[in-house]
Protein backbone atom coordinates (compact mmCIF):
# COMPACT_ATOMS: atom_id res chain seq x y z
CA UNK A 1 38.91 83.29 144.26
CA UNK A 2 40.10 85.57 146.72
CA UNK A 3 36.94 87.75 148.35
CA UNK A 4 37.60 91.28 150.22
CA UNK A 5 36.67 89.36 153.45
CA UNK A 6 39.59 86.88 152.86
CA UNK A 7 42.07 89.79 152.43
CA UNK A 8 40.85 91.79 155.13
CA UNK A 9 41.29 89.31 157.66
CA UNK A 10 44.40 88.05 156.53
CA UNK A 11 48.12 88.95 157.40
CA UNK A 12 49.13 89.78 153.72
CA UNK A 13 48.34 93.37 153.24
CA UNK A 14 50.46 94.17 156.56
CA UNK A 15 53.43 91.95 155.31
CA UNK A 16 53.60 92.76 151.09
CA UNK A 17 54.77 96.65 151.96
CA UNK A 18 58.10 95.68 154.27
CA UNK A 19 58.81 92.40 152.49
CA UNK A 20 58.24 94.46 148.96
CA UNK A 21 61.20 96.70 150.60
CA UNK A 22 63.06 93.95 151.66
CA UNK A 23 63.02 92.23 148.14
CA UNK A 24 63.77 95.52 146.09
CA UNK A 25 66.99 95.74 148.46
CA UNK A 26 68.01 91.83 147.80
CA UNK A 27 67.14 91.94 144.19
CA UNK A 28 69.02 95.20 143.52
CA UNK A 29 72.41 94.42 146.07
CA UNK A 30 72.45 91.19 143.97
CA UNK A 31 73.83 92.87 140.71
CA UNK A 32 77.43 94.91 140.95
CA UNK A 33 77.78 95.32 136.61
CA UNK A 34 74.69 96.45 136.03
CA UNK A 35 72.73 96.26 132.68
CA UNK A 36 74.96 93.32 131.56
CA UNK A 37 72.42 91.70 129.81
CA UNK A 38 73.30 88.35 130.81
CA UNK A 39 70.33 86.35 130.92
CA UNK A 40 71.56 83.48 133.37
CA UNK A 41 72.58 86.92 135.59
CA UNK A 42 68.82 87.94 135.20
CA UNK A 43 67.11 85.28 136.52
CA UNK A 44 69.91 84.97 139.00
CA UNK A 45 69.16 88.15 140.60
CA UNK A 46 65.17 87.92 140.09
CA UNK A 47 65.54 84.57 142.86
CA UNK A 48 67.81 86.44 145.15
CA UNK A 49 64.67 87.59 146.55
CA UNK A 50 63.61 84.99 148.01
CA UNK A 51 65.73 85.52 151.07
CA UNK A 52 62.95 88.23 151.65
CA UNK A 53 59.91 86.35 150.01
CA UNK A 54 60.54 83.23 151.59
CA UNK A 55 60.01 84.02 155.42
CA UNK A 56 57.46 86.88 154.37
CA UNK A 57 55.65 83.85 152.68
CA UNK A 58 56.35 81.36 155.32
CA UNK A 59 55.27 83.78 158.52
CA UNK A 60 52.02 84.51 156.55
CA UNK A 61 50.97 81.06 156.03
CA UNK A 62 51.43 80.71 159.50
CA UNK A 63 49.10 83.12 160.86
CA UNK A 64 46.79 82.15 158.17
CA UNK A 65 46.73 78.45 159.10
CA UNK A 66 45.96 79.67 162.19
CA UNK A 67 43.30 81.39 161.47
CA UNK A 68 41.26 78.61 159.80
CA UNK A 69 42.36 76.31 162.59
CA UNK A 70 40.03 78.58 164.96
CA UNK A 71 37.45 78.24 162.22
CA UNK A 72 36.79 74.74 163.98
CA UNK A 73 33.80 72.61 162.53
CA UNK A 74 33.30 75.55 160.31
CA UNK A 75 35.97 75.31 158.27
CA UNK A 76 35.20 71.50 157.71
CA UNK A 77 32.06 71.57 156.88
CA UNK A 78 32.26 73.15 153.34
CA UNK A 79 31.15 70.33 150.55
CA UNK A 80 34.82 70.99 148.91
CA UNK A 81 37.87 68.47 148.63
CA UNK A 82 40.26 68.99 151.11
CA UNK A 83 43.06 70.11 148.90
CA UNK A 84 40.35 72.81 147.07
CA UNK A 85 39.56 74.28 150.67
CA UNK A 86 43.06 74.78 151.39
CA UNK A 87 43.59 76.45 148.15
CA UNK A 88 40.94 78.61 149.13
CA UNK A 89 42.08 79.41 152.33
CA UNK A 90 45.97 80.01 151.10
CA UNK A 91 44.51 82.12 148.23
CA UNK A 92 45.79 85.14 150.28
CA UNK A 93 49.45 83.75 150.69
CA UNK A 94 49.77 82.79 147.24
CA UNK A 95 48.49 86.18 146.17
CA UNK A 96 51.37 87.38 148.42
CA UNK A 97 53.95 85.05 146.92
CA UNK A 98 52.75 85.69 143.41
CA UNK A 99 52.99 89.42 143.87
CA UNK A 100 56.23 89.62 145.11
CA UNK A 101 57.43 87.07 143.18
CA UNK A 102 56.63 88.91 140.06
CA UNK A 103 57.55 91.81 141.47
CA UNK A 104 61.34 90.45 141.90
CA UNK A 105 60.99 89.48 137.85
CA UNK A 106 60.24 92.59 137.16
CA UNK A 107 63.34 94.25 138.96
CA UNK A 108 65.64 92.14 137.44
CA UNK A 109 64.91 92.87 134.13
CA UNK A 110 65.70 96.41 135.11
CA UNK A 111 68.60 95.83 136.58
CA UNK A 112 70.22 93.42 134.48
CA UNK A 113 68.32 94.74 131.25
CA UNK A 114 67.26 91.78 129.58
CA UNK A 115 63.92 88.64 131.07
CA UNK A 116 65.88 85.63 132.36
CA UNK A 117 67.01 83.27 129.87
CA UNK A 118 69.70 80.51 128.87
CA UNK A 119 68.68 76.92 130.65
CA UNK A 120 70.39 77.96 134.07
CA UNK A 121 68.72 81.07 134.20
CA UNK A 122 65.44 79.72 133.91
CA UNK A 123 65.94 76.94 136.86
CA UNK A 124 66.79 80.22 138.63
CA UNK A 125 63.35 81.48 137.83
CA UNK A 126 61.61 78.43 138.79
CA UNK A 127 63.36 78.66 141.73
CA UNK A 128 62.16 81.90 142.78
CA UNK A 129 58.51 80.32 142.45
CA UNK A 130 59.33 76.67 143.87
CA UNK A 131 61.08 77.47 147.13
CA UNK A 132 58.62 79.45 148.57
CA UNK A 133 55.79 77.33 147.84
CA UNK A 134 57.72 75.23 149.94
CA UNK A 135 58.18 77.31 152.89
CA UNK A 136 54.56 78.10 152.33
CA UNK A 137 53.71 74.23 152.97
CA UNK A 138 56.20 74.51 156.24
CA UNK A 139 54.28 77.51 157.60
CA UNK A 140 50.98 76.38 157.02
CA UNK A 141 51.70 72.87 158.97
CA UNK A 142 53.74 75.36 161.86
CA UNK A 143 50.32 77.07 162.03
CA UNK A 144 48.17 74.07 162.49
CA UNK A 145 50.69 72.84 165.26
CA UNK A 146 50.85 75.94 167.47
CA UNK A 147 49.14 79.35 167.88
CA UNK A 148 49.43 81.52 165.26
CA UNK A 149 51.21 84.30 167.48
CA UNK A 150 54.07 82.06 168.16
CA UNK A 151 53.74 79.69 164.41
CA UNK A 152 54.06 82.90 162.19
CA UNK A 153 57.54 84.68 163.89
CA UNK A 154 58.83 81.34 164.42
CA UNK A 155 58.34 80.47 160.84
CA UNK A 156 59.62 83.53 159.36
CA UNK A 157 62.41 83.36 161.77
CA UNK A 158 63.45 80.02 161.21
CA UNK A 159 63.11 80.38 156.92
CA UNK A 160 65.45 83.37 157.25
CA UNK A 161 68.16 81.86 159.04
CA UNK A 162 67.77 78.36 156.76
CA UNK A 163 68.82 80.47 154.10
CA UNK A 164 71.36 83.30 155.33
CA UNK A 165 73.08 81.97 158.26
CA UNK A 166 74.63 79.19 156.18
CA UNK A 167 76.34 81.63 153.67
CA UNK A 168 78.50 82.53 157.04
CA UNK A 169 78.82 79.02 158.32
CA UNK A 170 82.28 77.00 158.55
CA UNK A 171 80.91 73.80 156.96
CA UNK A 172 81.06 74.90 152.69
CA UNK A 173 78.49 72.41 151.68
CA UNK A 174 75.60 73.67 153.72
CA UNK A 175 75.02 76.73 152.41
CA UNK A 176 73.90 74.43 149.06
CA UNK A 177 71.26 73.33 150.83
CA UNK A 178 69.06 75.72 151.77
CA UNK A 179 68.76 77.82 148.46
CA UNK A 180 70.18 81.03 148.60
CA UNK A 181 71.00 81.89 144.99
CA UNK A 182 75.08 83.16 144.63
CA UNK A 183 74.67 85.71 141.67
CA UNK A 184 78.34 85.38 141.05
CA UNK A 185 78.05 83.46 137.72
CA UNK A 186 80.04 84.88 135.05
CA UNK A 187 79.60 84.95 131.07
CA UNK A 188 81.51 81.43 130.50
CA UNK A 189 80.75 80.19 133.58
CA UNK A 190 77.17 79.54 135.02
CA UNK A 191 76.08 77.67 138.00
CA UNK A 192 75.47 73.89 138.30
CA UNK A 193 71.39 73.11 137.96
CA UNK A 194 71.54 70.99 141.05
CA UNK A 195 72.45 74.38 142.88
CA UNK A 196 68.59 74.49 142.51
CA UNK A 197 67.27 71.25 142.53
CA UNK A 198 69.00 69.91 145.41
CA UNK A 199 67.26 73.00 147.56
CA UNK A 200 64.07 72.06 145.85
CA UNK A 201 64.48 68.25 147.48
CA UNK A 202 65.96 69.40 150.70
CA UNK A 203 62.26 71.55 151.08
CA UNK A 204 60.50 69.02 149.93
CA UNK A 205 61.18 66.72 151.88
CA UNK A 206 60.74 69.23 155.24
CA UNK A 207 57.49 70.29 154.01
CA UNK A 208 56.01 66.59 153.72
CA UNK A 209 57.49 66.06 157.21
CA UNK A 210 55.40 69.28 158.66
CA UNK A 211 52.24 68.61 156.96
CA UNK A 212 53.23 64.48 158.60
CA UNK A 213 54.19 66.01 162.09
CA UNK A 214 51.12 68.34 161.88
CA UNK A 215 48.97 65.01 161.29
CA UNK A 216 50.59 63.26 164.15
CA UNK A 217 47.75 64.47 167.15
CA UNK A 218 45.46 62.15 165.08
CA UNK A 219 48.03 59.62 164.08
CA UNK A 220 50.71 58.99 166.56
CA UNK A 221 52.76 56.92 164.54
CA UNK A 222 53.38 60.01 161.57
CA UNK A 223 55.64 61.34 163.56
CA UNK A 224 58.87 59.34 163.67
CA UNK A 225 57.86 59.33 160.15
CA UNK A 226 58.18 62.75 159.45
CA UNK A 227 61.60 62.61 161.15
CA UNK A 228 62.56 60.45 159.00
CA UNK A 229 61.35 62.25 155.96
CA UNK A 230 63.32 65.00 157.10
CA UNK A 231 66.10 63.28 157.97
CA UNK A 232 66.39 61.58 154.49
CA UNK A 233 65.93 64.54 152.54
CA UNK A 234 68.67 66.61 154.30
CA UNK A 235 71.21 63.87 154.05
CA UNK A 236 70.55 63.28 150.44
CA UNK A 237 70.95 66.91 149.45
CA UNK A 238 74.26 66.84 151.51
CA UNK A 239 75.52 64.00 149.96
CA UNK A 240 74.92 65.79 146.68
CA UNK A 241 76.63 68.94 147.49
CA UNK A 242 79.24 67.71 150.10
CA UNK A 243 82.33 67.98 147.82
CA UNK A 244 81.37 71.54 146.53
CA UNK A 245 83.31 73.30 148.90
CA UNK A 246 83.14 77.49 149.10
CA UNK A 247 83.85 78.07 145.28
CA UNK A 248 80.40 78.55 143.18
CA UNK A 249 80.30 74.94 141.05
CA UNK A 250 81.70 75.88 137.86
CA UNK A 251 81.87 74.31 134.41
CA UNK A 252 82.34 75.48 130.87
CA UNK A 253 79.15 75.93 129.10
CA UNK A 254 78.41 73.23 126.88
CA UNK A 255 77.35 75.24 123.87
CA UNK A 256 77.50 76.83 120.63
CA UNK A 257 78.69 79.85 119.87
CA UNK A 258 77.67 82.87 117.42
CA UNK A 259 80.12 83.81 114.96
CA UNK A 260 80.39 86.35 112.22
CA UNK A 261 82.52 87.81 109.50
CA UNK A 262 85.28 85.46 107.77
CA UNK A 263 88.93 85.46 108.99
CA UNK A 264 89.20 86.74 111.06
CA UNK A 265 86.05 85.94 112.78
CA UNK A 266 84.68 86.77 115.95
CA UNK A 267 83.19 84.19 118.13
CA UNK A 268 80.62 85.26 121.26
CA UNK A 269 77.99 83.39 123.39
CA UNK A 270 74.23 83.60 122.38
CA UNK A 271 73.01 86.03 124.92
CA UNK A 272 75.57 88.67 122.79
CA UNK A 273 74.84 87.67 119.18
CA UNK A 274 73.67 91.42 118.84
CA UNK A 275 76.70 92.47 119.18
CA UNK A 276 78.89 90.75 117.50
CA UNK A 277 79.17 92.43 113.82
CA UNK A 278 79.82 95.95 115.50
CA UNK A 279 82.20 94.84 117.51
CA UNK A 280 83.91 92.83 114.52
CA UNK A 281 84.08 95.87 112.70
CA UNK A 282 85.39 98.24 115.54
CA UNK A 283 88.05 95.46 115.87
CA UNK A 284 89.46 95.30 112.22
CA UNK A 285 90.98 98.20 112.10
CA UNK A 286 93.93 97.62 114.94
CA UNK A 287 93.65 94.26 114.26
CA UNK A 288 95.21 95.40 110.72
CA UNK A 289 97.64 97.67 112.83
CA UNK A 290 99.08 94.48 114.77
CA UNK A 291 99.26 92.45 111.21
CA UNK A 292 101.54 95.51 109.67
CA UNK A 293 103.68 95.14 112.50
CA UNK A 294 104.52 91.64 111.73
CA UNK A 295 102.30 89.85 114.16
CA UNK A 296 100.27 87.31 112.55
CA UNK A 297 96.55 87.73 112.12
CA UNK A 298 94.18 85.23 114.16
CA UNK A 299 91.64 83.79 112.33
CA UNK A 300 89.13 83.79 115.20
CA UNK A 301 88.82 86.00 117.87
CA UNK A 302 86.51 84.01 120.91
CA UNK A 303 84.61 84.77 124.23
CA UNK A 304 84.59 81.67 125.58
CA UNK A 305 85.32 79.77 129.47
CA UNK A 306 89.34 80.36 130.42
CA UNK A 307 89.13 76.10 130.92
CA UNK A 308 89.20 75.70 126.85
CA UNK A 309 92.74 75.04 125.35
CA UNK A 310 93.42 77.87 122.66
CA UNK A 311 94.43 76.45 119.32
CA UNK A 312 97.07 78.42 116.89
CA UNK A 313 95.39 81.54 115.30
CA UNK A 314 92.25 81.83 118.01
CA UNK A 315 92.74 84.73 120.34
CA UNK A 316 90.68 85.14 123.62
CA UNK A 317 88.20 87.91 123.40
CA UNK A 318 88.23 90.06 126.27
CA UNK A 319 84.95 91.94 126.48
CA UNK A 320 82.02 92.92 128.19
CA UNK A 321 79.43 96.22 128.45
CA UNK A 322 80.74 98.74 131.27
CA UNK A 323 78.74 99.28 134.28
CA UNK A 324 75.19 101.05 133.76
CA UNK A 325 76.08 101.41 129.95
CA UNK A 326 72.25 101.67 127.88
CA UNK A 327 71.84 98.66 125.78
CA UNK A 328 73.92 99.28 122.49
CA UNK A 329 76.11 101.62 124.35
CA UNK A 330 79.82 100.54 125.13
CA UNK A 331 83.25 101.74 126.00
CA UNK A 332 84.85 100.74 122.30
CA UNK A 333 88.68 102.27 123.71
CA UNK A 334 88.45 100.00 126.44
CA UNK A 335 87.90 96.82 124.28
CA UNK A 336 89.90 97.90 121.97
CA UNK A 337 92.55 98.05 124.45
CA UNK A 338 91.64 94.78 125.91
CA UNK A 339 93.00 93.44 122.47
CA UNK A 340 96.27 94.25 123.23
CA UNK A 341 95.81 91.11 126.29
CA UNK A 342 94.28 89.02 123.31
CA UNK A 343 97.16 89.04 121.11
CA UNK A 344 99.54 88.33 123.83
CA UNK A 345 97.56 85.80 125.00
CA UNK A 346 96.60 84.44 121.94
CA UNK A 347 100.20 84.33 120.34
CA UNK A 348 101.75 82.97 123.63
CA UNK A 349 99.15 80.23 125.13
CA UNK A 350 99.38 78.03 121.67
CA UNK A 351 103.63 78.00 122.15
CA UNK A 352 103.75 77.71 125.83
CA UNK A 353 101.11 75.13 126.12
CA UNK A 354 99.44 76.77 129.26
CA UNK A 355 95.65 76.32 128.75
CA UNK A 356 94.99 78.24 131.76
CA UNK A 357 97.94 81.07 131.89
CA UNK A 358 95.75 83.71 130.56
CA UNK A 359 97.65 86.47 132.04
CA UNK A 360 99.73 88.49 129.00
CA UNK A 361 103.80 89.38 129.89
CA UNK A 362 104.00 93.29 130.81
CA UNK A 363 106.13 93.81 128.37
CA UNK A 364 104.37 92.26 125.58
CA UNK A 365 101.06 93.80 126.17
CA UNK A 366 102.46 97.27 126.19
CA UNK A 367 104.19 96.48 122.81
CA UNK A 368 100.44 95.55 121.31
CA UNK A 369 99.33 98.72 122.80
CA UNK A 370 101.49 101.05 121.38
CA UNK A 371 101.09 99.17 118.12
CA UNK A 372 96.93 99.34 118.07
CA UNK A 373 97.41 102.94 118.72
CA UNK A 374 96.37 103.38 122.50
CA UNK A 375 98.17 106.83 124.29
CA UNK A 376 101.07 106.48 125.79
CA UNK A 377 99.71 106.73 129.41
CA UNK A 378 97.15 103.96 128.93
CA UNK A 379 99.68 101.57 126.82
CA UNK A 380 102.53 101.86 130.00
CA UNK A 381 100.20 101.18 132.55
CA UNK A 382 102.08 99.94 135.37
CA UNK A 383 105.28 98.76 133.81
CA UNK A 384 108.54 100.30 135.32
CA UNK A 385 110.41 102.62 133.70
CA UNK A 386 113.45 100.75 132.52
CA UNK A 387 110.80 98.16 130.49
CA UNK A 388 108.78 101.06 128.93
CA UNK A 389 112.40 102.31 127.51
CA UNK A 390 112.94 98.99 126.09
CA UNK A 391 109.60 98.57 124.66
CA UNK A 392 109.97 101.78 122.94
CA UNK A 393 113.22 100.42 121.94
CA UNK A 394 111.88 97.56 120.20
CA UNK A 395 109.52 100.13 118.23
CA UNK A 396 112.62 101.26 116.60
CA UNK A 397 113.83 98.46 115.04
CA UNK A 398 112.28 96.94 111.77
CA UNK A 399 108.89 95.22 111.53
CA UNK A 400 110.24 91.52 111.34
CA UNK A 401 112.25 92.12 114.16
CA UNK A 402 109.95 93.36 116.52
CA UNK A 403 107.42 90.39 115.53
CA UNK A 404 110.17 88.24 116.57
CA UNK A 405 110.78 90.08 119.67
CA UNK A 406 106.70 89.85 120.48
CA UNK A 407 106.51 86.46 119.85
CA UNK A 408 109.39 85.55 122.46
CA UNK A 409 108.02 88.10 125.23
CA UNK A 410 105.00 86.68 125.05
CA UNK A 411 105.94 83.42 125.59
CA UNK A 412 108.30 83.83 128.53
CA UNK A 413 106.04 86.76 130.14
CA UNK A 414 102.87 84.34 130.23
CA UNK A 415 101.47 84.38 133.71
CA UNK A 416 98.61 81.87 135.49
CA UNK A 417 96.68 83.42 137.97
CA UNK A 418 97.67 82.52 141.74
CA UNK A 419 95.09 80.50 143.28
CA UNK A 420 94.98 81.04 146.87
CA UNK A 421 94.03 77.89 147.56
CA UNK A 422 97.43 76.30 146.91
C-alpha cells in the first residue's frame, strides 16, 4: 500500500507529468491511418510508449533505490520478507509504471479505435507491461550501486539509448534486441512474436546481472557472474534475430477468414467481420457491370497476405477505412474503384502464374474503370493519351470482344513490384 509519505518523498510525482507528455507524443506519432481498427495496430501503438515509460520508469527506480539505501539499518529491520519490503518500497515506481502504462492503453484505443486484440497484438500489450518491469529491476540495482544523483540520469539515460539509438544503427539485427515496437504491421501481415520475446530475454537476463553485480560488495565472486549472465542473454537474443535484417519479420497470418454472401463471396480477416455484408452489397452492383461486359464473375472476392497464390475465380480485395474515417464510415467510390485493380489482378495472376505480380496493366485497369462506372478523370488516371484513345476504342466494339481484349491486357500488363533490394 502506497502511504502519502511514500509519494511525497519519492521521485514519481515530478517524473509522471513530462514522461505522461512524452508518451502521448510516442503513442500518437506511432499511428499514420488513423482509426483503422486494426487490433494488432492497437496494441502496437499502446507499447510504443515505452520508449518514454521505460527510462521514466528506470530513472525513478533509481532515485528510489537510493533512497532506501540511506534508510540503512532502518530499512532492514522491518519483520517483512525481503521481496515484500521491496514491493513496498517500489510501490511508488510501479504506481508510476502502472499509470502510464494504462495511460498509453488508453490512447491507443483512441487512436486506432478499437482495445488491442488478435494474438500479436496482445504480446504487444504484454510488452508494454514486461519491459519496463525490467528496466525497473536495472534501475533499482543502478541505485543500490551508486548515489542516487548519478544512478537515476544514468539509468534513464542509458534505457533511452538501449532502445532508440539502435533503430539508427548500421548493424539490422540490433535494433531487435532492445524492444522498440515498429508499428509498421499491416492487415495481412503482422509481426513475428519473438519481436517481443526475444527483448523480454535480452532484459532479463541484464536485470538478473544488476541485481548479481549489485550483490557483488558482499559476494565478490557474483560479479563475473553477472557478466556472464549478461553476456549470455545478449548473445542468445542476437543469435535469434541475427538474420532479420532491416525489413519488419513478416509472414502470412495463419488464419481463418470471415466470409459472407454466396458467389460471389467476400472474404476479410476477423478484426473486419463487421464489415463485410455492407461492403458485399456496395460491391454487387459493378461487380454485375464487369459480368455484362463479358468479364467473368469471381466467385470470391479476398483480403488476404499478397504471399498467397490466387486460384481461378478469387479476386484480391483491395480495401481499407480512409484516414480519421468514424467507425462505420468509409469512402465506398474509392473501394469501389479499387475493384477495377481486383479484376485485373484477379483475371491476370491465375493465367500468368505470378503469385506475387499484384500490380494491374494500365491499360486494363482503366478498361474495368470505365466499365464499373467511375468518371472519366478518375478511370484515366495517369495513362497517356494515345492508351486512353485505345481503351475507349475497345469500348466500342462488342461485349465478347472487349472480354477478350481484357483478358489479354491483363495478362501481358501484369506488373511485380520492384524490390530495391535486388
Amino acid at each position: 500500500m502506497i502511504t502519502r509519505a511514500q509519494l511525497r518523498s519519492s521521485a514519481a510525482p515530478w517524473v509522471i507529468a513530462p514522461a505522461l507528455i512524452y508518451t502521448v507524443l510516442y503513442v500518437n506519432d506511432s499511428v499514420y491511418v488513423k482509426s483503422s481498427y486494426y487490433a494488432v495496430q492497437s496494441g502496437e501503438a499502446a507499447a510504443y510508449g515505452i520508449a518514454a515509460i521505460a527510462p521514466a520508469v528506470a530513472a525513478t527506480a533509481a532515485w528510489e533505490a537510493g533512497r532506501q539505501r540511506l534508510l540503512g539499518t532502518v530499512r532492514d529491520s522491518a519483520a517483512r520478507g525481503p521481496v515484500r519490503r521491496f514491493l513496498r518500497a517500489a510501490a511508488p515506481v510501479l504506481a508510476l509504471q502502472l499509470a502510464l502504462s494504462v495511460a498509453a492503453l488508453f490512447l491507443a484505443r483512441v487512436t486506432v479505435g478499437v482495445w488491442p486484440g488478435e494474438a500479436t497484438g496482445l504480446l504487444a500489450l504484454a510488452h508494454l507491461f514486461l519491459l519496463p518491469a525490467g528496466w525497473l529491476v536495472i534501475g533499482w540495482a543502478l541505485g543500490n550501486l551508486m548515489p542516487r544523483g548519478l544512478a537515476a540520469p544514468l539509468a534513464a539515460v542509458g534505457c533511452w539509448v538501449w532502445l532508440a539509438v539502435p533503430q539508427a544503427t548500421g548493424n539490422p539485427y540490433i535494433r531487435h534486441l532492445g524492444g522498440s515496437v515498429d508499428t509498421r504491421s499491416s492487415v495481412t501481415d503482422v509481426q513475428e512474436p519473438a519481436a517481443y520475446t526475444v527483448p523480454w530475454l535480452v532484459v532479463a537476463g541484464f536485470a538478473i546481472a544488476a541485481v548479481a553485480l549489485a550483490g557483488a560488495r558482499r559476494r565478490p565472486w557474483l560479479a563475473p557472474v553477472a557478466l556472464a549472465v549478461a553476456a549470455a542473454g545478449f548473445l542468445t537474443g542476437r543469435a535469434l534475430v541475427l538474420d532479420w535484417g532491416y525489413q519488419v519479420p513478416t509472414k502470412p497470418r495463419d488464419i481463418t477468414l470471415h466470409c459472407v454472401g454466396a458467389e460471389p463471396r467476400v472474404c476479410v480477416p476477423p478484426e473486419y467481420a463487421y464489415r463485410a455484408v455492407s461492403l458485399r452489397i456496395e460491391l454487387l452492383t459493378p461487380l454485375d457491370e464487369l459480368t455484362a461486359a463479358g468479364v467473368p464473375a469471381p466467385r470470391e472476392i479476398r483480403l488476404d497476405s499478397s504471399e498467397r497464390p490466387l486460384e481461378p475465380g478469387v479476386w484480391p480485395l483491395y480495401w481499407a477505412p480512409p484516414p480519421d474515417a468514424p467507425k462505420g464510415m468509409y469512402d465506398t467510390d474509392r473501394h469501389i474503384g479499387d475493384l477495377a485493380d481486383s479484376a485485373a489482378v484477379g483475371t491476370a495472376v491465375p493465367r500468368a502464374g505470378a503469385e506475387n505480380c499484384r500490380i494491374p496493366g494500365a491499360q486494363a485497369r482503366a478498361w474495368a474503370a470505365l466499365v464499373i462506372g467511375l468518371p472519366e478523370t478518375e478511370a484515366q488516371g495517369s495513362l497517356p493519351y494515345s492508351d486512353w484513345v485505345e481503351v475507349n476504342r475497345i469500348r466500342k466494339l462488342p461485349a465478347p470482344d472487349q472480354s477478350d481484349w481484357f483478358e489479354k491486357s491483363a495478362t501481358t500488363g501484369l506488373r511485380c513490384p520492384e524490390d530495391p533490394t535486388r
